[in-house]
N, C-alpha and C. Protein backbone atom coordinates (compact mmCIF):
# COMPACT_ATOMS: atom_id res chain seq x y z
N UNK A 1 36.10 21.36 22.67
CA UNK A 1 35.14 20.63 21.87
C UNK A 1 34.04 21.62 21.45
N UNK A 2 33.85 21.72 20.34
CA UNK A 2 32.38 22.31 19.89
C UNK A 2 31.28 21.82 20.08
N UNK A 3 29.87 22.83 19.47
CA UNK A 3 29.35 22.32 20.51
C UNK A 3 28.33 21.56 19.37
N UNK A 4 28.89 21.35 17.99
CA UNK A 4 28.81 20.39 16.85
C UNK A 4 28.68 19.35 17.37
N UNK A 5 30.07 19.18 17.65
CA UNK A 5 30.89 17.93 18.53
C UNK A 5 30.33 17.21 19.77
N UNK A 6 30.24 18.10 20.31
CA UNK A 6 29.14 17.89 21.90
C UNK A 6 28.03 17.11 21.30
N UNK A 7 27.26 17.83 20.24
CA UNK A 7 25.58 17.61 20.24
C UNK A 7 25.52 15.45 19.64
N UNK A 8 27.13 15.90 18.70
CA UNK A 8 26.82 14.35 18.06
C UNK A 8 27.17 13.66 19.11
N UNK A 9 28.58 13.68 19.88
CA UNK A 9 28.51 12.71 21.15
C UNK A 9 27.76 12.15 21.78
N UNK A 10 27.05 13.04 21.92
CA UNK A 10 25.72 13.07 23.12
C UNK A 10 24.92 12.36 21.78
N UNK A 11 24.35 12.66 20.81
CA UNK A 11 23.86 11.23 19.91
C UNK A 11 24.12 10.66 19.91
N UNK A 12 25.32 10.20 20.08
CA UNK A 12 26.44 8.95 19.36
C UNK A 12 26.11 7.94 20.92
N UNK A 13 26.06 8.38 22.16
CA UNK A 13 25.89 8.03 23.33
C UNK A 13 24.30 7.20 23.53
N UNK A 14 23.41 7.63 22.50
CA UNK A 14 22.43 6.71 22.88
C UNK A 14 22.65 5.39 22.35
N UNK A 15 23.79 4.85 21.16
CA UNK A 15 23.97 3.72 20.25
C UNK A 15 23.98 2.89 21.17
N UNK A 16 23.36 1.42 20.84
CA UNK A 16 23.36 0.18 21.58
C UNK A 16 25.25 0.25 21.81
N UNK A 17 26.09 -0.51 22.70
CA UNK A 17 27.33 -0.72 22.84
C UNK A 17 28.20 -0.53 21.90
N UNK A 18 27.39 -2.18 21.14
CA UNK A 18 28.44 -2.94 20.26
C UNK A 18 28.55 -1.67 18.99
N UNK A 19 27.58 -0.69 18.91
CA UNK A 19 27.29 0.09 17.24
C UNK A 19 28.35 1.02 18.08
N UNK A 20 28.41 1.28 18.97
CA UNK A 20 29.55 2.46 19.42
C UNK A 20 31.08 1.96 19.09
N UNK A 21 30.89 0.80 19.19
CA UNK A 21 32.55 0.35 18.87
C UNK A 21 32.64 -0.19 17.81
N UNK A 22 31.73 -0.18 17.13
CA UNK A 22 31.75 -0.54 15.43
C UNK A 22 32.52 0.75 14.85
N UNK A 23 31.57 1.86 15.44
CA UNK A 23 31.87 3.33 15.00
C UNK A 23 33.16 3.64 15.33
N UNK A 24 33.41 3.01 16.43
CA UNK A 24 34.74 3.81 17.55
C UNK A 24 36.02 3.04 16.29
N UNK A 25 36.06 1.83 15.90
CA UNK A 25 36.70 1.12 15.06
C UNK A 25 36.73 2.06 13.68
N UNK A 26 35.47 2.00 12.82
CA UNK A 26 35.86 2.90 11.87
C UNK A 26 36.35 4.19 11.75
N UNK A 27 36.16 4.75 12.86
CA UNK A 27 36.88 5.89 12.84
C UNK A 27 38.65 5.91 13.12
N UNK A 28 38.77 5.14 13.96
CA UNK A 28 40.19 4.99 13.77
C UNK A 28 40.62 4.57 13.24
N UNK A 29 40.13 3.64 12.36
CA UNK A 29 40.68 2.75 10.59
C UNK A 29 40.96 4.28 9.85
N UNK A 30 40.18 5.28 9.69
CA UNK A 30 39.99 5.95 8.99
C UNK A 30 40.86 6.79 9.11
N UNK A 31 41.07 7.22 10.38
CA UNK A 31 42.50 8.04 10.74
C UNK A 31 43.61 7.54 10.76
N UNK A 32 43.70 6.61 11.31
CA UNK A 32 44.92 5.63 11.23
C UNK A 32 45.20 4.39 10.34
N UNK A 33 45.19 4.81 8.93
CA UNK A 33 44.87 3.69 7.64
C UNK A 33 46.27 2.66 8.05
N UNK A 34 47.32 3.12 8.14
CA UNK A 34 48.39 1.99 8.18
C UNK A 34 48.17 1.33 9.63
N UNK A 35 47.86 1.79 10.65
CA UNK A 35 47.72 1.51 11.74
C UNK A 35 47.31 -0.23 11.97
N UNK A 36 45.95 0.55 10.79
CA UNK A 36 44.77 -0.39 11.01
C UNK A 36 45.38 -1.73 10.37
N UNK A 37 46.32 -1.64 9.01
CA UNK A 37 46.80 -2.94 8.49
C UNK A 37 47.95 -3.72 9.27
N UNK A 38 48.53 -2.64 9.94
CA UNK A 38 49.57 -3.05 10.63
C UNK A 38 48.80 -4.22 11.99
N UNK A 39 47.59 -3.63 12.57
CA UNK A 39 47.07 -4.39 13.85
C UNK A 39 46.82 -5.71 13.10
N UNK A 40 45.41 -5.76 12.13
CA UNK A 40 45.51 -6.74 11.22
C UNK A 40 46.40 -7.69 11.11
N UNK A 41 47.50 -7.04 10.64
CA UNK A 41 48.45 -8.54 10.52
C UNK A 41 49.32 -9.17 11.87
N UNK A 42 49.53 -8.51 12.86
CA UNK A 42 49.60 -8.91 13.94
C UNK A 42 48.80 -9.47 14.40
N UNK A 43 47.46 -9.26 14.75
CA UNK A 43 46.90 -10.82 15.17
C UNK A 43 46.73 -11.64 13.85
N UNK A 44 46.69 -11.25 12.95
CA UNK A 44 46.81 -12.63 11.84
C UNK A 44 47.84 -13.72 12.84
N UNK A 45 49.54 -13.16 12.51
CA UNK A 45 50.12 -13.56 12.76
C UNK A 45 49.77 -14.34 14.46
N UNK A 46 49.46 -13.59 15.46
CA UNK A 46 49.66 -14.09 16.87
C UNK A 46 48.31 -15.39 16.38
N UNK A 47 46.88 -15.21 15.87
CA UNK A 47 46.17 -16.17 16.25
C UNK A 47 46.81 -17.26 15.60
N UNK A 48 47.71 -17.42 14.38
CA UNK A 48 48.16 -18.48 14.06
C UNK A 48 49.30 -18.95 14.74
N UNK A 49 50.21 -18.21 15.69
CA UNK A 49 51.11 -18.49 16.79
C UNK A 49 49.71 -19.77 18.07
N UNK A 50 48.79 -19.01 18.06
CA UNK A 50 48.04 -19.14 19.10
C UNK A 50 47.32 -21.17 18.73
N UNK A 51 46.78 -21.03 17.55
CA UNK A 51 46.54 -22.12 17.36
C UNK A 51 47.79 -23.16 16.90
N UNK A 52 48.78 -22.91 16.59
CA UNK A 52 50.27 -23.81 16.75
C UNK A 52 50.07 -24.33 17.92
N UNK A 53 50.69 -23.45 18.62
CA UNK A 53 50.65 -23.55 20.31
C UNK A 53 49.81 -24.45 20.49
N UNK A 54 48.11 -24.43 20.43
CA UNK A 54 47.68 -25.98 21.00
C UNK A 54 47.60 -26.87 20.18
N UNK A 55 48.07 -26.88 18.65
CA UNK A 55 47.92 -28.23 17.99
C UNK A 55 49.23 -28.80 18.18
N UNK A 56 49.97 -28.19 18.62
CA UNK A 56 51.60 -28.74 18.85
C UNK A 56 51.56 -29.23 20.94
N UNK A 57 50.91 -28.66 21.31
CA UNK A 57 50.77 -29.27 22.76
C UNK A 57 51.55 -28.57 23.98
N UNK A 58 51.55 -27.06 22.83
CA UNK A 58 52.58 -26.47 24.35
C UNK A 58 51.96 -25.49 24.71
N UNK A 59 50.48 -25.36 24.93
CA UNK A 59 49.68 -24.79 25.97
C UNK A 59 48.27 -25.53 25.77
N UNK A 60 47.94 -26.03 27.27
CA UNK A 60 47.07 -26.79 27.39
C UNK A 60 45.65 -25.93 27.88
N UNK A 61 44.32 -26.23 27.43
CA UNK A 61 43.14 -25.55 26.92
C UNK A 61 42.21 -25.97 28.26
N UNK A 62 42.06 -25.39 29.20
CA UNK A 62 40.97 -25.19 30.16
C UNK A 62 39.67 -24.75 29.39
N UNK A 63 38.95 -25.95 30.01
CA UNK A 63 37.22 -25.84 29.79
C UNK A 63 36.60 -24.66 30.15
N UNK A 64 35.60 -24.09 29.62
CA UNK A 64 35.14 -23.26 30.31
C UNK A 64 34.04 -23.33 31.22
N UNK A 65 33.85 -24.66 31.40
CA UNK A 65 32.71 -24.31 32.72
C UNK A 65 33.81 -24.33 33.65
N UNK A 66 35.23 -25.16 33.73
CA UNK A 66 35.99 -24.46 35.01
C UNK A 66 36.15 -23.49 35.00
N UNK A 67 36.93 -22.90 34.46
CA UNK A 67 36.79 -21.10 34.30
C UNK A 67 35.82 -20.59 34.89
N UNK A 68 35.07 -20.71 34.19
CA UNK A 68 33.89 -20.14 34.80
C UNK A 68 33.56 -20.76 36.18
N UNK A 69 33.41 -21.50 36.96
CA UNK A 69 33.62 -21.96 37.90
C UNK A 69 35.12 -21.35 39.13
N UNK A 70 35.93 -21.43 38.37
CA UNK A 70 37.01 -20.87 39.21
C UNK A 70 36.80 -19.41 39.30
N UNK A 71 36.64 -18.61 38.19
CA UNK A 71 35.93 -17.06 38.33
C UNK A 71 34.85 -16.84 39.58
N UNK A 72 34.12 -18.24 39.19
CA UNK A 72 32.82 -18.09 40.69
C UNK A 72 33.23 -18.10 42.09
N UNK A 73 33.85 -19.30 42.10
CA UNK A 73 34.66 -19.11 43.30
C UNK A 73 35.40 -17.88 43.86
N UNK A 74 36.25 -17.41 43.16
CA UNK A 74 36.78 -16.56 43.44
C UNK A 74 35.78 -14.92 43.85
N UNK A 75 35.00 -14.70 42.98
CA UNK A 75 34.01 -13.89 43.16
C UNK A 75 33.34 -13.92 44.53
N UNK A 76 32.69 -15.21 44.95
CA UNK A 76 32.02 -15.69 46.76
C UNK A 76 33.39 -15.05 47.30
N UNK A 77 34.50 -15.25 47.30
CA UNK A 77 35.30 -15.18 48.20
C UNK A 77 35.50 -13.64 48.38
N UNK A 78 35.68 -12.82 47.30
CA UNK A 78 35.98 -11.26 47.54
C UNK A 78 34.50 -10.79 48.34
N UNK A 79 33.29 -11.52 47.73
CA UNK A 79 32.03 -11.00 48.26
C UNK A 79 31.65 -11.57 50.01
N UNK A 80 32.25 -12.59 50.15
CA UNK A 80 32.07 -12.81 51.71
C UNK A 80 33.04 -12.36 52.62
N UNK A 81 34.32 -11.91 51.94
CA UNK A 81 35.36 -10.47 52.80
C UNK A 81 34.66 -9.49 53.06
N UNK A 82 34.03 -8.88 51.89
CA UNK A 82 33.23 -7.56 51.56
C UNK A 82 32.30 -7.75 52.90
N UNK A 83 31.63 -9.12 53.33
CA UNK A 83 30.17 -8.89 54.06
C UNK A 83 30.68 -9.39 55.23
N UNK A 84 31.79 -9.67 55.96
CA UNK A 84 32.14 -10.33 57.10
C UNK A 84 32.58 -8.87 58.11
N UNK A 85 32.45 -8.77 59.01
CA UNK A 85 32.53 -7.79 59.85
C UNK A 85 33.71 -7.61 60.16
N UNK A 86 34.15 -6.10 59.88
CA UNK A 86 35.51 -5.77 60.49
C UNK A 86 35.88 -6.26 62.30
N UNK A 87 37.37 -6.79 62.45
CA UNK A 87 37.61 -6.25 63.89
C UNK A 87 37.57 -4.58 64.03
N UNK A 88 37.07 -4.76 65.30
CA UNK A 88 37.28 -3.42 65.84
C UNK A 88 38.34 -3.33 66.28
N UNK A 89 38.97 -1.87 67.22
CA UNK A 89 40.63 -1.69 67.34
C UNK A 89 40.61 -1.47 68.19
């Protein structure tokens, strides 16, 4: 890497997140022009697979406060393994 290259990284590194992956996106549109139409129409295609699927009734749509709820749960549980005291040997 040059040290061109280096200096913008290291700029490019202060961008809020989302402007880094705005950037990180156009740049690979830019290198990868068919790439980019090709991804495009694949989720075209899958989100309209995706909304079939629940207007036809063959995948059923969890709420998200369960989700989110079942995520919670699950989270206490890895975190009170984490804090419960090993046996000794």
């Amino acid at each position: 890497m040059t040290a061109t290259l280096k200096k913008i990284a290291n700029d490019l590194m202060t961008l809020p997140p989302e402007e880094r992956l705005e950037l990180a996106d156009m740049l690979y549109e830019r290198a990868n022009p068919g790439d980019a139409k090709a991804i495009e129409q694949a989720w075209s295609e899958e989100i309209k697979r995706r909304v079939e699927d629940v207007e036809t009734g063959r995948v059923k749509l969890i709420p998200s406060e369960k989700v989110h709820a079942e995520i919670r749960r699950k989270l206490n549980e890895i975190k009170a393994r984490r804090l419960s005291p090993r046996p000794s040997r």
